[in-house]
PDB file of N, CA and C in Angstrom:
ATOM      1  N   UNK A   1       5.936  18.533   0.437  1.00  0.00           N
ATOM      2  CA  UNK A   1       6.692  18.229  -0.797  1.00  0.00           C
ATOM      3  C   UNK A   1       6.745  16.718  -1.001  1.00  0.00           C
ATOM      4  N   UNK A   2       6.697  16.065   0.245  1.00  0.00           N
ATOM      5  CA  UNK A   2       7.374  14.478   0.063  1.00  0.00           C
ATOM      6  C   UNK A   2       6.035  13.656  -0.464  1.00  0.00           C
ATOM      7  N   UNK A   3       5.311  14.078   0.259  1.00  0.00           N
ATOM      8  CA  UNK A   3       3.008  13.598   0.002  1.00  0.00           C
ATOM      9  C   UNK A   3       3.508  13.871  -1.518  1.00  0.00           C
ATOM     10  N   UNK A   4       3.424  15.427  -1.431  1.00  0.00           N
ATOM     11  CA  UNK A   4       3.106  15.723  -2.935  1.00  0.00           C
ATOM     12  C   UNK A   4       3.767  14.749  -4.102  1.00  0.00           C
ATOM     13  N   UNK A   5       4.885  13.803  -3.880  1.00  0.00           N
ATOM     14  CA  UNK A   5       6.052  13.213  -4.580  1.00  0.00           C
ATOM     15  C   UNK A   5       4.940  12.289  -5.091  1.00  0.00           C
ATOM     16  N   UNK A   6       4.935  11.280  -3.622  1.00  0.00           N
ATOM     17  CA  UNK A   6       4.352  10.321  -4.029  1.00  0.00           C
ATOM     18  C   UNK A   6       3.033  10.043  -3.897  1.00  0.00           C
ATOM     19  N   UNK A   7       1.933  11.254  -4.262  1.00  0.00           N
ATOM     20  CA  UNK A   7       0.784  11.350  -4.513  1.00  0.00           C
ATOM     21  C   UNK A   7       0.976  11.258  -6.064  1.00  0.00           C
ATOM     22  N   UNK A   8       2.228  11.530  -6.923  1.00  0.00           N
ATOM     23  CA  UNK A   8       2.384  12.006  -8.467  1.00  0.00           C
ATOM     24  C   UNK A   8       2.668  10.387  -8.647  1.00  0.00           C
ATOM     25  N   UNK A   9       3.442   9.866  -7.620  1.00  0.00           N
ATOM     26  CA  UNK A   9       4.024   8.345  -7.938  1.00  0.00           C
ATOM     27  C   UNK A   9       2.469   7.062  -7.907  1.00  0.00           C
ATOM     28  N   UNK A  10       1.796   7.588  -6.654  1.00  0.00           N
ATOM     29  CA  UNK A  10       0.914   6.733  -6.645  1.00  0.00           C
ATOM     30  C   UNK A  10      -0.194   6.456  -7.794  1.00  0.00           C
ATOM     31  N   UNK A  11      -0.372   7.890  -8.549  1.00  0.00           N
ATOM     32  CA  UNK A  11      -1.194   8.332  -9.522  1.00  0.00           C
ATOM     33  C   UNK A  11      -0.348   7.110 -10.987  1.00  0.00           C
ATOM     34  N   UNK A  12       0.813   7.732 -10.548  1.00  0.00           N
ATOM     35  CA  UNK A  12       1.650   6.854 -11.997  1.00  0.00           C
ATOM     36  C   UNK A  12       1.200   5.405 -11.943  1.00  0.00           C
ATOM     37  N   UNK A  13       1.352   5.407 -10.458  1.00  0.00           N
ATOM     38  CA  UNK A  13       1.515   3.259 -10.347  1.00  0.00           C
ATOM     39  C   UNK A  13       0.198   2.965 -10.679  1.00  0.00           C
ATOM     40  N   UNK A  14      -1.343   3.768 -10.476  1.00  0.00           N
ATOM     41  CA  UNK A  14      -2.131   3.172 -10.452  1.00  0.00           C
ATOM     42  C   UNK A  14      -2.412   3.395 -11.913  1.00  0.00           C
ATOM     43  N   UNK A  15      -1.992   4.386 -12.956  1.00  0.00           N
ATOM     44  CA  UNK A  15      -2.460   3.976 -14.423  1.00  0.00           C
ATOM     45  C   UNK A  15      -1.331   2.741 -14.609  1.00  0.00           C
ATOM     46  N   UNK A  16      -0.560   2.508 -14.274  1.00  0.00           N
ATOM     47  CA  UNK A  16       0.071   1.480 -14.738  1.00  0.00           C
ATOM     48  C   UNK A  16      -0.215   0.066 -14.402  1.00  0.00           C
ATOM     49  N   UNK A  17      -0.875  -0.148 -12.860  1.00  0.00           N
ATOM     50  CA  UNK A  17      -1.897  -1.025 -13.034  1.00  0.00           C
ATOM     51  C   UNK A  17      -2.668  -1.338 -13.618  1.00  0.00           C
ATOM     52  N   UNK A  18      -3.552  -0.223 -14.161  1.00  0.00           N
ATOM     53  CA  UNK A  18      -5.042  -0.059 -14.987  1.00  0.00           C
ATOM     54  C   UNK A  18      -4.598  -0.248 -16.617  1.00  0.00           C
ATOM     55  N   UNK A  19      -3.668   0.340 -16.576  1.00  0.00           N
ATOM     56  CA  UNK A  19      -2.707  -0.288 -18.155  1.00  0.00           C
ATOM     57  C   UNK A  19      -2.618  -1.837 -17.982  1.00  0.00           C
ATOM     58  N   UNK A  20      -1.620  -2.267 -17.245  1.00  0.00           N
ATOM     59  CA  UNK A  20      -1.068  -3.591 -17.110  1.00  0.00           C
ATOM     60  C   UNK A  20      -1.408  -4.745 -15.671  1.00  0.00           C
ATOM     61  N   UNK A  21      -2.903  -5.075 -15.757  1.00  0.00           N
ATOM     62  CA  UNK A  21      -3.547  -5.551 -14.602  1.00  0.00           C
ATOM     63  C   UNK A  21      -2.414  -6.993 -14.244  1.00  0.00           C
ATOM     64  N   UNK A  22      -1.974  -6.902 -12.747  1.00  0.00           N
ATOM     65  CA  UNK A  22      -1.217  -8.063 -12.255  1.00  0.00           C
ATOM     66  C   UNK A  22      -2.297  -8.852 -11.269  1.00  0.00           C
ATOM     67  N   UNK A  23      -2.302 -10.054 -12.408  1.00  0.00           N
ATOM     68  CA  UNK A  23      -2.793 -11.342 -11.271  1.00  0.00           C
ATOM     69  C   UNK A  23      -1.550 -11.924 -10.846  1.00  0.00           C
ATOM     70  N   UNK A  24      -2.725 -12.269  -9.151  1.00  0.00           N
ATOM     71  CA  UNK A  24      -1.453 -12.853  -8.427  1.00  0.00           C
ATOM     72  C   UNK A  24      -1.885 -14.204  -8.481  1.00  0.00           C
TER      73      UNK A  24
END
């Protein structure tokens, strides 16, 4: 259940990278 959470979270963060690219 907990994978499964943040397999849904990691998926989110990475379109939101690919949306909003952060230079460091």
């Amino acid at each position: 259940f907990l994978s499964m959470k943040l397999e849904a979270v990691n998926s989110r963060m990475n379109s939101s990278i690919e949306a909003f690219p952060v230079k460091e």
